[in-house]
C-alpha atoms as a PDB file:
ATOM      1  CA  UNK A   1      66.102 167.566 138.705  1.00  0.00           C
ATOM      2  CA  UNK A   2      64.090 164.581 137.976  1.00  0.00           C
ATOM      3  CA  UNK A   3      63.544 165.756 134.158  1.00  0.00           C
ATOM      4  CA  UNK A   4      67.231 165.805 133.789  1.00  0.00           C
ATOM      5  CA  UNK A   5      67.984 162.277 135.738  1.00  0.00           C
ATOM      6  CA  UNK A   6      65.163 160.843 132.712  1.00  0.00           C
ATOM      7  CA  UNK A   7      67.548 162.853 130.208  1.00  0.00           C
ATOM      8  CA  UNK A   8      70.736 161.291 131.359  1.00  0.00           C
ATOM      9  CA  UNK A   9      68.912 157.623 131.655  1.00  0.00           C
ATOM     10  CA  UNK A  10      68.170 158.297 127.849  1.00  0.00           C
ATOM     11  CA  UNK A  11      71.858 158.899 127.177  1.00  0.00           C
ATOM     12  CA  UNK A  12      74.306 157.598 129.381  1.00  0.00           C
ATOM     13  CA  UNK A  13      75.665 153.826 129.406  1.00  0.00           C
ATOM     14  CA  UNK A  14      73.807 152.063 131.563  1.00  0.00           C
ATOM     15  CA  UNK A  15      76.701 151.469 134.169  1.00  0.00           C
ATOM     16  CA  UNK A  16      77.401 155.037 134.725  1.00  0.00           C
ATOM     17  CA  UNK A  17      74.115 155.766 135.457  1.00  0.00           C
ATOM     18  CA  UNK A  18      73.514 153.169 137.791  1.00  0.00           C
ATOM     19  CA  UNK A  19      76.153 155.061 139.674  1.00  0.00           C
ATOM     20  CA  UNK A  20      74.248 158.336 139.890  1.00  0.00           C
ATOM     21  CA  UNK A  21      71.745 156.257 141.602  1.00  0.00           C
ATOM     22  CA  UNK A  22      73.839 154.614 144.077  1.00  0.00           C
ATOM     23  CA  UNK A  23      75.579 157.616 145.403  1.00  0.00           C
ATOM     24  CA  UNK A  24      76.989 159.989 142.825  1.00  0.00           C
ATOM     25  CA  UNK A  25      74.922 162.787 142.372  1.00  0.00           C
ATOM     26  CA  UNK A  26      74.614 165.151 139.517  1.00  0.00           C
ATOM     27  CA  UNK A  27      76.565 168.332 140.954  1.00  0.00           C
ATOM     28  CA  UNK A  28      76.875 170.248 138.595  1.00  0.00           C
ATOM     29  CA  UNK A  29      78.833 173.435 140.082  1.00  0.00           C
ATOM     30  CA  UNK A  30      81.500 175.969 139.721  1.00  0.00           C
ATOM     31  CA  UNK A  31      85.023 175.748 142.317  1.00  0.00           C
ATOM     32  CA  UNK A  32      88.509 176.411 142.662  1.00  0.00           C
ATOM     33  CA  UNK A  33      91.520 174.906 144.177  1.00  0.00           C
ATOM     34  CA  UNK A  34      94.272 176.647 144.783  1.00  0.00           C
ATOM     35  CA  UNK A  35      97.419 177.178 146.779  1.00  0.00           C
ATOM     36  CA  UNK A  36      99.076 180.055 148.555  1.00  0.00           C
ATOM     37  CA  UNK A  37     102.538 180.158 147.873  1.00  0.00           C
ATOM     38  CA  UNK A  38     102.793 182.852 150.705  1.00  0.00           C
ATOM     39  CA  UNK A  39     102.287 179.942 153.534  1.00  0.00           C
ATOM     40  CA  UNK A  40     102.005 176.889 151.839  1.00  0.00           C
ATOM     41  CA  UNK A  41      98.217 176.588 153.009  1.00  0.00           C
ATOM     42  CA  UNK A  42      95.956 174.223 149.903  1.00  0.00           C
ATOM     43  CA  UNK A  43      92.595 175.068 149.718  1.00  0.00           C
ATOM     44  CA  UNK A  44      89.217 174.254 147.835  1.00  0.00           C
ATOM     45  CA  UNK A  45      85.753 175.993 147.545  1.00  0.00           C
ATOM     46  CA  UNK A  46      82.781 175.556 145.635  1.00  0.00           C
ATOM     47  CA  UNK A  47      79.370 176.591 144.935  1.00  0.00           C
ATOM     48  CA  UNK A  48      76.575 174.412 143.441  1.00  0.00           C
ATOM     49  CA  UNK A  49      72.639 174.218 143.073  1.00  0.00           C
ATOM     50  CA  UNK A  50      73.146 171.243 144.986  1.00  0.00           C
ATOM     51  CA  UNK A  51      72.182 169.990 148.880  1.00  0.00           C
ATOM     52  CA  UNK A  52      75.252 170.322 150.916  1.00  0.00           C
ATOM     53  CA  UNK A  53      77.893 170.444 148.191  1.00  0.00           C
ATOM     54  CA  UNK A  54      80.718 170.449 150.366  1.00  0.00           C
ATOM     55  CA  UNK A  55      79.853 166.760 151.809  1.00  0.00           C
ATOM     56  CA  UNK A  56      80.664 165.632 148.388  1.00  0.00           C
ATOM     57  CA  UNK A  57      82.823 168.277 146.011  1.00  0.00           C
ATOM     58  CA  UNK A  58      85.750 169.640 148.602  1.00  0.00           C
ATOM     59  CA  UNK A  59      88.559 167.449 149.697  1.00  0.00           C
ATOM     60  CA  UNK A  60      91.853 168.283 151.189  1.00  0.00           C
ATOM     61  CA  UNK A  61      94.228 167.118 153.376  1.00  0.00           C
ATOM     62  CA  UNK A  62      97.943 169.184 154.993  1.00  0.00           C
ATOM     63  CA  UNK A  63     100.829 168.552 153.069  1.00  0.00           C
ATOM     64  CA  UNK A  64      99.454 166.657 150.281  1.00  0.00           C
ATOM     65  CA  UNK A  65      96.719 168.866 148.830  1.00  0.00           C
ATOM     66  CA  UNK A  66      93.074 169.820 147.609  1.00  0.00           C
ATOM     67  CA  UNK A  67      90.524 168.178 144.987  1.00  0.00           C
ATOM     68  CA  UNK A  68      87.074 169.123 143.685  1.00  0.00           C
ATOM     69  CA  UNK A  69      84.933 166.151 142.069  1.00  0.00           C
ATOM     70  CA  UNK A  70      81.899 167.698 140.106  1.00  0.00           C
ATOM     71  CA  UNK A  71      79.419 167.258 137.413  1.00  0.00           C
ATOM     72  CA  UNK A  72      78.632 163.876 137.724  1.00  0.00           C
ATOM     73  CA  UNK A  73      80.207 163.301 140.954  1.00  0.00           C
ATOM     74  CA  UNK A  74      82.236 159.940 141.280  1.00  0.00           C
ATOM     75  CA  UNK A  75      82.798 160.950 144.822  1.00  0.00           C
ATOM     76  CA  UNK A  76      85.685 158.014 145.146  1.00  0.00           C
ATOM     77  CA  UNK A  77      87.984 161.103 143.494  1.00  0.00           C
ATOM     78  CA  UNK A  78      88.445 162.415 146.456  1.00  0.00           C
ATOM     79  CA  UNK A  79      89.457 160.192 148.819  1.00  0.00           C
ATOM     80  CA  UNK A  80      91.382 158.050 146.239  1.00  0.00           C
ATOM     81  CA  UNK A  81      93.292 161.130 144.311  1.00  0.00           C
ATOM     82  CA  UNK A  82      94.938 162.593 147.891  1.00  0.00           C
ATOM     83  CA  UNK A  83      96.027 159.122 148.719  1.00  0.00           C
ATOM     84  CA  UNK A  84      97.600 158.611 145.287  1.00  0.00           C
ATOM     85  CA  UNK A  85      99.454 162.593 145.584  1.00  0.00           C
ATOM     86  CA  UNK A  86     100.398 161.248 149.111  1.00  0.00           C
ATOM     87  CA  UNK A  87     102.166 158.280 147.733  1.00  0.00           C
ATOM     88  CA  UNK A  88     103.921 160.752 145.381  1.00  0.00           C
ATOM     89  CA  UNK A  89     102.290 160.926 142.123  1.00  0.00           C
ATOM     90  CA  UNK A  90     101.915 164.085 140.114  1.00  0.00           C
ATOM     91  CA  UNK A  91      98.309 165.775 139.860  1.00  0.00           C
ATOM     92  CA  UNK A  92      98.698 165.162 136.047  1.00  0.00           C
ATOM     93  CA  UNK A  93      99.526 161.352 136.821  1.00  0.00           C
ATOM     94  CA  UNK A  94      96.622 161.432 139.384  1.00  0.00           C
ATOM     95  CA  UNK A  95      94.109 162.669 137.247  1.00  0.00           C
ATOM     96  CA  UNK A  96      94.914 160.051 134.479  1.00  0.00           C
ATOM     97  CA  UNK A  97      94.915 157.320 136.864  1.00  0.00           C
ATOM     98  CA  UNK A  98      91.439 158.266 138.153  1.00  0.00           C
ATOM     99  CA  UNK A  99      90.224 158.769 134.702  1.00  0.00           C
ATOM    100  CA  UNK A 100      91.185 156.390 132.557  1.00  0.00           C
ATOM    101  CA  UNK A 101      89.259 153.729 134.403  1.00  0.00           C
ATOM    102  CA  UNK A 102      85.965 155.500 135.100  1.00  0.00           C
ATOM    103  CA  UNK A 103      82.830 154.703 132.263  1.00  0.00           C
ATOM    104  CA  UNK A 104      81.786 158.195 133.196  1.00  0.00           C
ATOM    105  CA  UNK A 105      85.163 160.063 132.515  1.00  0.00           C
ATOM    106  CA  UNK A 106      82.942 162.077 129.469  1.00  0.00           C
ATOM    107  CA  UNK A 107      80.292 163.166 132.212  1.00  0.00           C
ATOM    108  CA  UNK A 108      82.991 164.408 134.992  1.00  0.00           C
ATOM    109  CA  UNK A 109      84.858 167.404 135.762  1.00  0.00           C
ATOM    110  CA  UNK A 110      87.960 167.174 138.182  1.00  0.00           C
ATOM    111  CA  UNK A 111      90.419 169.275 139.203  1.00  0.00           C
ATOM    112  CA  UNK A 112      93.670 168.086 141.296  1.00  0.00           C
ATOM    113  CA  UNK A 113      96.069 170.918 143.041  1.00  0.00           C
ATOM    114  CA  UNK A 114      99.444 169.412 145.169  1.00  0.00           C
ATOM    115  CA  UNK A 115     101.486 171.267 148.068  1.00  0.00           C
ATOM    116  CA  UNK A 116     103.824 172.704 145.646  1.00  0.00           C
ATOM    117  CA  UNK A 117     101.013 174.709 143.286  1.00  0.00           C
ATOM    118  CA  UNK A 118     100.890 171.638 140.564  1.00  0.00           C
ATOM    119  CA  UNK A 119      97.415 172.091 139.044  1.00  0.00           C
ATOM    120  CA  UNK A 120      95.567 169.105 137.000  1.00  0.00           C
ATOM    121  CA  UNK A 121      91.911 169.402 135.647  1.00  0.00           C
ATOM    122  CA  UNK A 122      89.676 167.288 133.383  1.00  0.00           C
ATOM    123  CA  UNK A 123      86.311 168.383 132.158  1.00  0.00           C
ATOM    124  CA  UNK A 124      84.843 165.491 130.460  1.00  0.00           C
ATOM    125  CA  UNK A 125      83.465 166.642 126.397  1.00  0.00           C
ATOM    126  CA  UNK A 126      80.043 165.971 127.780  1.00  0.00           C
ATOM    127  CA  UNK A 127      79.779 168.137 130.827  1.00  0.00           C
ATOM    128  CA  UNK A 128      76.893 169.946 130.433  1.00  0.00           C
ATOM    129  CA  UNK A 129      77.423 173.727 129.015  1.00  0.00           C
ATOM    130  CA  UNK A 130      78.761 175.783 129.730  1.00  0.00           C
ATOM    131  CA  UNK A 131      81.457 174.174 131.202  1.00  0.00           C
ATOM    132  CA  UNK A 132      85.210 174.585 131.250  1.00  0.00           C
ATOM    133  CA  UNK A 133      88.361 175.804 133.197  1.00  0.00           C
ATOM    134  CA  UNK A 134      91.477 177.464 133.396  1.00  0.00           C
ATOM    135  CA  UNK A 135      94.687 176.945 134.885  1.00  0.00           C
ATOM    136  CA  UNK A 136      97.029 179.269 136.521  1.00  0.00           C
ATOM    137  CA  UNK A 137      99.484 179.703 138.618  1.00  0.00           C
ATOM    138  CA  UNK A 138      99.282 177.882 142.075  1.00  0.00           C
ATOM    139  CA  UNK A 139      95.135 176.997 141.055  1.00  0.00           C
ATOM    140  CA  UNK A 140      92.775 175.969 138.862  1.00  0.00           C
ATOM    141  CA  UNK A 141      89.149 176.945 138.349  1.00  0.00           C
ATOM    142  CA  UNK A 142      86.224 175.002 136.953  1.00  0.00           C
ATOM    143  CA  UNK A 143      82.681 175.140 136.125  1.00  0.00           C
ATOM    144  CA  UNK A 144      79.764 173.091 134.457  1.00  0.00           C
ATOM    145  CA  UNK A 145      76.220 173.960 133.823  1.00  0.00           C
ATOM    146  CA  UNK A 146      77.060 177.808 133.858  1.00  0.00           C
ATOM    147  CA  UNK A 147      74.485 180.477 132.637  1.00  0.00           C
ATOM    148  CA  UNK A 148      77.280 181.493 130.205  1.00  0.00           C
ATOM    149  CA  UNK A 149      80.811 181.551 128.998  1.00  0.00           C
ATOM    150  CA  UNK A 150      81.880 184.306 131.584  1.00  0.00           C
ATOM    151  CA  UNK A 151      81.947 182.563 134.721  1.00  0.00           C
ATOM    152  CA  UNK A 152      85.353 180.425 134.530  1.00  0.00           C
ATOM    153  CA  UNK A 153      87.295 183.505 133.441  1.00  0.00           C
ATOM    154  CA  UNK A 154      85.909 185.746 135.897  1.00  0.00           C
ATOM    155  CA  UNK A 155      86.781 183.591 138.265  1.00  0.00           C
ATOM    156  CA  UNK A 156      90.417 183.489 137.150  1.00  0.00           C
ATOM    157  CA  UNK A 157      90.866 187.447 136.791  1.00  0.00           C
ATOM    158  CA  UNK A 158      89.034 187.905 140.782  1.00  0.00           C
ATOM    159  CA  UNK A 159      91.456 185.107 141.935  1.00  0.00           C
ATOM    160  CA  UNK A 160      94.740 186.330 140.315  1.00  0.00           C
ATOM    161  CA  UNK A 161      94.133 189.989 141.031  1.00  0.00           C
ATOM    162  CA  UNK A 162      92.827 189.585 144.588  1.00  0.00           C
ATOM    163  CA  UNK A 163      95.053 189.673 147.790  1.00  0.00           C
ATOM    164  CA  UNK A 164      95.281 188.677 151.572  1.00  0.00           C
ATOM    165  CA  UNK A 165      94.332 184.842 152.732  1.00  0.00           C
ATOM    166  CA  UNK A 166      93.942 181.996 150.558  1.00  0.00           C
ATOM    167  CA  UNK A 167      90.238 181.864 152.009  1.00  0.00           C
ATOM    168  CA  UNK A 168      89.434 185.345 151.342  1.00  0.00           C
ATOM    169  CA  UNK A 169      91.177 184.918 147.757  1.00  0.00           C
ATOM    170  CA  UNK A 170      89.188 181.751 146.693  1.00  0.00           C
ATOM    171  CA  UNK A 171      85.818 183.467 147.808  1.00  0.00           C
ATOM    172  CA  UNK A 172      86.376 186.073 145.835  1.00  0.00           C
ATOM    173  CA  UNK A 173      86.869 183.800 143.025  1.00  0.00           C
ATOM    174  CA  UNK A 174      83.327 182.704 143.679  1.00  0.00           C
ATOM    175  CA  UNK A 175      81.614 185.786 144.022  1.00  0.00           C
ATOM    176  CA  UNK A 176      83.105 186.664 140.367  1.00  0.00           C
ATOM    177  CA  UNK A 177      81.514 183.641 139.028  1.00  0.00           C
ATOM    178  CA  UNK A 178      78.177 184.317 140.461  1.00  0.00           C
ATOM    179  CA  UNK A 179      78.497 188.157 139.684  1.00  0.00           C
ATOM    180  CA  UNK A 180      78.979 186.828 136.000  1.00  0.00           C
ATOM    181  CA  UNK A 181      75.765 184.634 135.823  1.00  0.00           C
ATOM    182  CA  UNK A 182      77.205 181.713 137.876  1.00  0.00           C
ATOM    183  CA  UNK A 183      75.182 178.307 137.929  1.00  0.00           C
ATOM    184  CA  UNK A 184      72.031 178.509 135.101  1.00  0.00           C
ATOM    185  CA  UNK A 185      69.818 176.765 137.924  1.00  0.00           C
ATOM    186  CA  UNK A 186      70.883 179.403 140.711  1.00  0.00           C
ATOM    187  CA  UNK A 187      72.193 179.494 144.422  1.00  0.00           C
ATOM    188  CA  UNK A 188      71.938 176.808 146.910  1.00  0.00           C
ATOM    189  CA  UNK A 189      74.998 175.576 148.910  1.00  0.00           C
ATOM    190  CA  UNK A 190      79.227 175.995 148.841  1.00  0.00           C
ATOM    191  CA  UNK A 191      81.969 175.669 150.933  1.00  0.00           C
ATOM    192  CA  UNK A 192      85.206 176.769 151.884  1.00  0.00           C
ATOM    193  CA  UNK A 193      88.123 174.005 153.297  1.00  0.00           C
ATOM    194  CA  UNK A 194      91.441 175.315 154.216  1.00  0.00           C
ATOM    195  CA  UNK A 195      94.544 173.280 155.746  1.00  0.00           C
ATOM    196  CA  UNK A 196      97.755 173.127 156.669  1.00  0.00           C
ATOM    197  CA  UNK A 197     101.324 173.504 154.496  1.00  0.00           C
ATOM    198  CA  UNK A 198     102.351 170.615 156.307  1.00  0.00           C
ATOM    199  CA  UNK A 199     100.758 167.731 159.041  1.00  0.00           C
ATOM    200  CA  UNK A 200     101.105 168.033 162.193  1.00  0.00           C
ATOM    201  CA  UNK A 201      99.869 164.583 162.957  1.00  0.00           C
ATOM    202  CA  UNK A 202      96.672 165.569 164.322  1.00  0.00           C
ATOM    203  CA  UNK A 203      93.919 166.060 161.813  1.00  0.00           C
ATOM    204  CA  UNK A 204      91.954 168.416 163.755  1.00  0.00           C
ATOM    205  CA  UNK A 205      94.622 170.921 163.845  1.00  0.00           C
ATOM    206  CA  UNK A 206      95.521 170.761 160.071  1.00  0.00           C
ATOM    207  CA  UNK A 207      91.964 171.997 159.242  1.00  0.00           C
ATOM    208  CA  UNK A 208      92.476 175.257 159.392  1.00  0.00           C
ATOM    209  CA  UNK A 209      88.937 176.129 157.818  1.00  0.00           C
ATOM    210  CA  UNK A 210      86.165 173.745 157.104  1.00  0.00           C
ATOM    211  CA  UNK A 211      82.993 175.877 156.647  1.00  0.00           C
ATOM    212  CA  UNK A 212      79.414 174.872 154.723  1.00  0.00           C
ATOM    213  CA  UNK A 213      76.466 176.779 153.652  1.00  0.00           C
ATOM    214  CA  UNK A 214      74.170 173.606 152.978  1.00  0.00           C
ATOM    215  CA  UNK A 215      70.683 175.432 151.571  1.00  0.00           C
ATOM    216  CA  UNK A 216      70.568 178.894 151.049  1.00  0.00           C
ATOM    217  CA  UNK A 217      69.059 181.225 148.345  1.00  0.00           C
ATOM    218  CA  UNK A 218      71.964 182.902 148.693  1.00  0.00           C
ATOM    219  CA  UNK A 219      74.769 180.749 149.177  1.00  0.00           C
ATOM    220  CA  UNK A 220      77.814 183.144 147.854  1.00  0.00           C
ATOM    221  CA  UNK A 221      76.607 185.617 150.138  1.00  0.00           C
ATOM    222  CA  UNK A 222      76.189 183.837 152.699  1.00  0.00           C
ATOM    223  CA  UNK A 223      79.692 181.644 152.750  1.00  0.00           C
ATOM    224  CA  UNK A 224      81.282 184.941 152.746  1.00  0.00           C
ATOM    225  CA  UNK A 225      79.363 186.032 155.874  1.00  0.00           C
ATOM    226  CA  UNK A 226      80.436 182.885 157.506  1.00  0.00           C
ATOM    227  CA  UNK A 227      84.054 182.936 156.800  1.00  0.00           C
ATOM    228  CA  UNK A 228      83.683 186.823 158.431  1.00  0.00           C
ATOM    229  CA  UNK A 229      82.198 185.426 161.388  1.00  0.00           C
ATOM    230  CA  UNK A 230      84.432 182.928 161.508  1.00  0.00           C
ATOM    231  CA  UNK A 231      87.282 185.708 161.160  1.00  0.00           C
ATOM    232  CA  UNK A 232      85.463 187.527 163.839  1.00  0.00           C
ATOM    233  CA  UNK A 233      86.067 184.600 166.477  1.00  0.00           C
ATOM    234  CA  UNK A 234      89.437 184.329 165.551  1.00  0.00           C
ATOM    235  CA  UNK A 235      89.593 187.537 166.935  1.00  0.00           C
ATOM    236  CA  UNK A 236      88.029 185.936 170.169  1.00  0.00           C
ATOM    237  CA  UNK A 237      90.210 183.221 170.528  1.00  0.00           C
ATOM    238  CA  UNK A 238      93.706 185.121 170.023  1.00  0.00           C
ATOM    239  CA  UNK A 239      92.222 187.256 172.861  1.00  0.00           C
ATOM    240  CA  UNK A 240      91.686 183.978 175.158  1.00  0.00           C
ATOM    241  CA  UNK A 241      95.465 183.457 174.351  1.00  0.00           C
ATOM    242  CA  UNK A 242      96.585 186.695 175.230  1.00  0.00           C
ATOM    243  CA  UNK A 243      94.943 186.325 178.480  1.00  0.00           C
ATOM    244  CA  UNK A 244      96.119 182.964 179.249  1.00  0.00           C
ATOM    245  CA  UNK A 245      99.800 184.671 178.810  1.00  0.00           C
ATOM    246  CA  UNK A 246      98.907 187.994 180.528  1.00  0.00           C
ATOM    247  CA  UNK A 247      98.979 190.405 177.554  1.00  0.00           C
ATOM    248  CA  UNK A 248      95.785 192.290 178.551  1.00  0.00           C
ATOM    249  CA  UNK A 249      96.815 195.236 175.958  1.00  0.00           C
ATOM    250  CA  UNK A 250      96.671 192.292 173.076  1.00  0.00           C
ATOM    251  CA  UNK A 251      93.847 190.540 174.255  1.00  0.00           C
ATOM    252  CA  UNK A 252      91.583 193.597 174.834  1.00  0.00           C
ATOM    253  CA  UNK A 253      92.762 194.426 171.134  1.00  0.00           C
ATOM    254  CA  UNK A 254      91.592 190.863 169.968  1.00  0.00           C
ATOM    255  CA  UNK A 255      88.363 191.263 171.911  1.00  0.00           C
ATOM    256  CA  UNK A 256      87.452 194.492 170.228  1.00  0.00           C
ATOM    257  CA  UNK A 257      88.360 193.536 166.542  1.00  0.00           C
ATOM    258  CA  UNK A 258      86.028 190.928 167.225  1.00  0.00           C
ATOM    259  CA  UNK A 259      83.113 193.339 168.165  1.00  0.00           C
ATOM    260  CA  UNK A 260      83.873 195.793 165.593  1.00  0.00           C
ATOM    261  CA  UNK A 261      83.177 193.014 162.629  1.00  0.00           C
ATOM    262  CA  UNK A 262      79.766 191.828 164.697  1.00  0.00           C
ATOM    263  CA  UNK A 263      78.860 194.790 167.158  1.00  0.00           C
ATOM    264  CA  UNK A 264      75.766 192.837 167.618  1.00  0.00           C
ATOM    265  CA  UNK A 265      77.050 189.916 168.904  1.00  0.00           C
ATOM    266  CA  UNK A 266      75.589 188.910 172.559  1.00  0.00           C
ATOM    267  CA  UNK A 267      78.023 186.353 173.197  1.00  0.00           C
ATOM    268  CA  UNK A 268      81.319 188.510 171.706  1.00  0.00           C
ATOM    269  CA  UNK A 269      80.634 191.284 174.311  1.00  0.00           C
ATOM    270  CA  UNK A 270      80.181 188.097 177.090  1.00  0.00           C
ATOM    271  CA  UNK A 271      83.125 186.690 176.660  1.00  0.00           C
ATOM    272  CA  UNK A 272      85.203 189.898 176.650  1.00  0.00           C
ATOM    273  CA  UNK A 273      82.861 191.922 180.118  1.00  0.00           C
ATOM    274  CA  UNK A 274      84.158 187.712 181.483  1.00  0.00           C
ATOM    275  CA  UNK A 275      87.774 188.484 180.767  1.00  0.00           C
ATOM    276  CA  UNK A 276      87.715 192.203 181.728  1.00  0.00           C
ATOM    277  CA  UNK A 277      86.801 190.869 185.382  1.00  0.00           C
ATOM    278  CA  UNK A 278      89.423 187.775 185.001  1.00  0.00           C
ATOM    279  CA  UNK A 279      92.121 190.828 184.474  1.00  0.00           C
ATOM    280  CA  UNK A 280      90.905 193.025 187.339  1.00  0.00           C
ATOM    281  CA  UNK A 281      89.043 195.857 185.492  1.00  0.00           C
ATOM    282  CA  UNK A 282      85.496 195.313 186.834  1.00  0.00           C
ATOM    283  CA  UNK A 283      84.561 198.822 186.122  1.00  0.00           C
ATOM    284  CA  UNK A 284      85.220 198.510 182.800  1.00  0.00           C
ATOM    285  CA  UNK A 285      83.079 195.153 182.274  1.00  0.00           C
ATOM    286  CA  UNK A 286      80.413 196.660 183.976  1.00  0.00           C
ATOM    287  CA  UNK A 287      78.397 198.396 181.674  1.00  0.00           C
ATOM    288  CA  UNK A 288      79.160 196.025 179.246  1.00  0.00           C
ATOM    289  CA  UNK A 289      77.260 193.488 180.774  1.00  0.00           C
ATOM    290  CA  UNK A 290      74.464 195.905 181.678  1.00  0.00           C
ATOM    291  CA  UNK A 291      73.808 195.969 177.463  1.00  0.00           C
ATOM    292  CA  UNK A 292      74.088 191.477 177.848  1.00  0.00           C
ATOM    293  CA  UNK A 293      71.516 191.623 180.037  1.00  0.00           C
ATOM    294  CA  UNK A 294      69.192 193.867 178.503  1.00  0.00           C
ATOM    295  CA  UNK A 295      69.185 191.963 175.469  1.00  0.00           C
ATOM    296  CA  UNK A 296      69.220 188.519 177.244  1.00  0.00           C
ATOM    297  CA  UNK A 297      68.718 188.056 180.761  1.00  0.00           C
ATOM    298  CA  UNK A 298      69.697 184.278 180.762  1.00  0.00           C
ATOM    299  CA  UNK A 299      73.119 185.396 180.572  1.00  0.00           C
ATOM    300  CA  UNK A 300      72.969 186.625 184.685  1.00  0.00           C
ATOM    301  CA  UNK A 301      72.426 182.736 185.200  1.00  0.00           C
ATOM    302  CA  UNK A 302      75.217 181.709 182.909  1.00  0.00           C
ATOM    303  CA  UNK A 303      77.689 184.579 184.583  1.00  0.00           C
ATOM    304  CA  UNK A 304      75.955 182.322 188.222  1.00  0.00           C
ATOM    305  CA  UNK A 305      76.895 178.961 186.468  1.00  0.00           C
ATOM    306  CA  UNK A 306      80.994 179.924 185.024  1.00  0.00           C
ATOM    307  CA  UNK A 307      82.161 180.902 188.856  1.00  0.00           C
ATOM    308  CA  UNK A 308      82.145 177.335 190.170  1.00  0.00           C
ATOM    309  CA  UNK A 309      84.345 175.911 187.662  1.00  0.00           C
ATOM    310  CA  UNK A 310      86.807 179.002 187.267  1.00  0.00           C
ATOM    311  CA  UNK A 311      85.780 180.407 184.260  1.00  0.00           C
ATOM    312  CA  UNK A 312      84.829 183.881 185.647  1.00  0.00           C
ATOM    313  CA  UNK A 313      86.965 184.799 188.671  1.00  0.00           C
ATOM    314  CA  UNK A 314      84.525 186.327 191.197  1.00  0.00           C
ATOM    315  CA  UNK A 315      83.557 186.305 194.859  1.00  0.00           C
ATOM    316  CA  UNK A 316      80.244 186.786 195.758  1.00  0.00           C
ATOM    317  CA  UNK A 317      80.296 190.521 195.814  1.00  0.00           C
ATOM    318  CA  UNK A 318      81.900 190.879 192.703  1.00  0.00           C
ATOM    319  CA  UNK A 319      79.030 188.520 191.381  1.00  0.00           C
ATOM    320  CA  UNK A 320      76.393 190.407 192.960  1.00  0.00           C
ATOM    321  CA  UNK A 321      77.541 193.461 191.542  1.00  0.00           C
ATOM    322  CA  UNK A 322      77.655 192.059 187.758  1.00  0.00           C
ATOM    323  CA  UNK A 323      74.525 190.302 188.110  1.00  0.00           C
ATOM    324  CA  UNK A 324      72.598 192.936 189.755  1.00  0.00           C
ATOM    325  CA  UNK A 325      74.014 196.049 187.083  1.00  0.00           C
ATOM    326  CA  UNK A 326      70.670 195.507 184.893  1.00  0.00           C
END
């Protein structure tokens, strides 16, 4: 990395490389933004031999939709191009406006999507190769610094042929690109941000997904094992719901989705022998918190510590019973 900063202080003006130096790194990267027309959800991912790309590359907001700043990050993009779509402006219009006054237009790569599917992407003439993108319908996907000309294509077919959420979709789009040859440098962090069609006035609710691998070998790999655990706990938390509104058929379906995608999970199988017991079926929690235990005994003093406050529903022989089953 430092033998390319000395590279770009040989050829760059020296006002846009002042920049990279005061906060706009040189993330060079491959994403997509994109929109499912299913839902109305707006979404972004990325992957980049970068620290933490998703700090800097993914931005999105409900209702007014998704933006990926790369290359030679001016990081402003973000933040400035989803309050100009707010206002009303096209991505196209957007794009322009945050290009034509930047020195380092050349050096960037920037791609705008809105809540309607409107796609808008720039990749500057001096992006490093190879570097380019494609726009479909309802996305766009863009690269720089790729190992070859295959990655932005293969990134369009996997995205336009693939099916289900707009998560699942987009990280399929990334797993073609690094299945094609993907970054020349290699693997080290991406994300995945998801929100709303529309606001609902409260920002942490129009996230749906927010999720960051920040240093990893293995980063494609491993984003996609996140967004299944993360999957997994949905699971867990529509079961939580069911129980609060006393579907125990649901919930005990929720609960065992959930431990089907991560049998291994300690803290899965906790949470579900805990609602078993909340529901009345003891006998069926039982040995499921004799295999808890065995694994890690310092959950029989958290099953001790969630009776006082009402999160297990127990008496003191139903505790002894559950703590004692090892």
């Amino acid at each position: 990395m430092k033998r390319l900063t000395l590279l770009l202080m040989m050829f760059l003006p020296v006002s846009v490389y002042a920049r990279t130096i005061n906060g706009e790194p040189l993330t060079h990267t491959f994403s997509i933004v994109a929109y499912d027309e299913q839902n109305g959800e707006i979404g972004v991912a990325v992957q980049s031999h970068w620290f933490s790309v998703g700090s800097i590359v993914t931005w999105a907001e409900a209702g007014v939709g998704a933006i990926a700043t790369q290359s030679l990050v001016n990081v402003s993009f973000g933040p400035r191009g989803l309050e100009l779509l707010k206002k009303g402006s096209l991505p196209q219009e957007v794009l322009q406006e945050l290009i034509k006054g930047d020195d380092g237009r050349d050096f960037r790569q920037l791609a705008i999507i809105d809540a309607r599917g409107r796609a808008a992407t720039h990749t500057g003439e001096k992006c490093i190769a190879d570097a380019g993108h494609i726009i479909g319908k309802n996305y766009s996907v863009q690269a720089n610094m790729m190992l070859n000309k295959e990655v932005v294509p293969a990134m369009s077919k996997a995205f336009e042929q693939s099916r289900g959420p707009l998560a699942e979709r987009m990280l399929a789009a990334l797993q073609a690109a690094q299945k094609a040859g993907g970054d020349i440098r290699g693997q080290q962090s991406a994300a995945i941000l998801v929100v709303r069609a529309q606001t609902s006035g409260e920002i942490w609710k129009d996230r749906l997904i927010d999720l960051r691998v920040e240093d990893h070998p293995n980063a494609v790999n491993e984003i996609g094992r996140v967004l299944k655990v993360f999957r997994a706990y949905e699971h867990m938390n529509n079961g939580d719901l069911a129980i609060e509104k006393g579907d125990e058929k649901t919930a005990l379906e929720e609960y065992g989705a959930a431990e089907k995608m991560f049998p291994d999970n300690t803290e899965m199988k906790f949470w579900h022998a805990v609602a078993l017991v909340n529901i009345s079926k003891l006998d069926s929690a039982l040995p499921i918190f004799k295999k808890i235990f065995t694994v890690d005994k310092n959950y029989i003093e958290l099953t001790r510590r969630i009776v006082p406050n009402g999160l297990l529903k127990a008496d003191e022989a139903t505790l002894k019973k559950i703590t004692t089953v090892h």
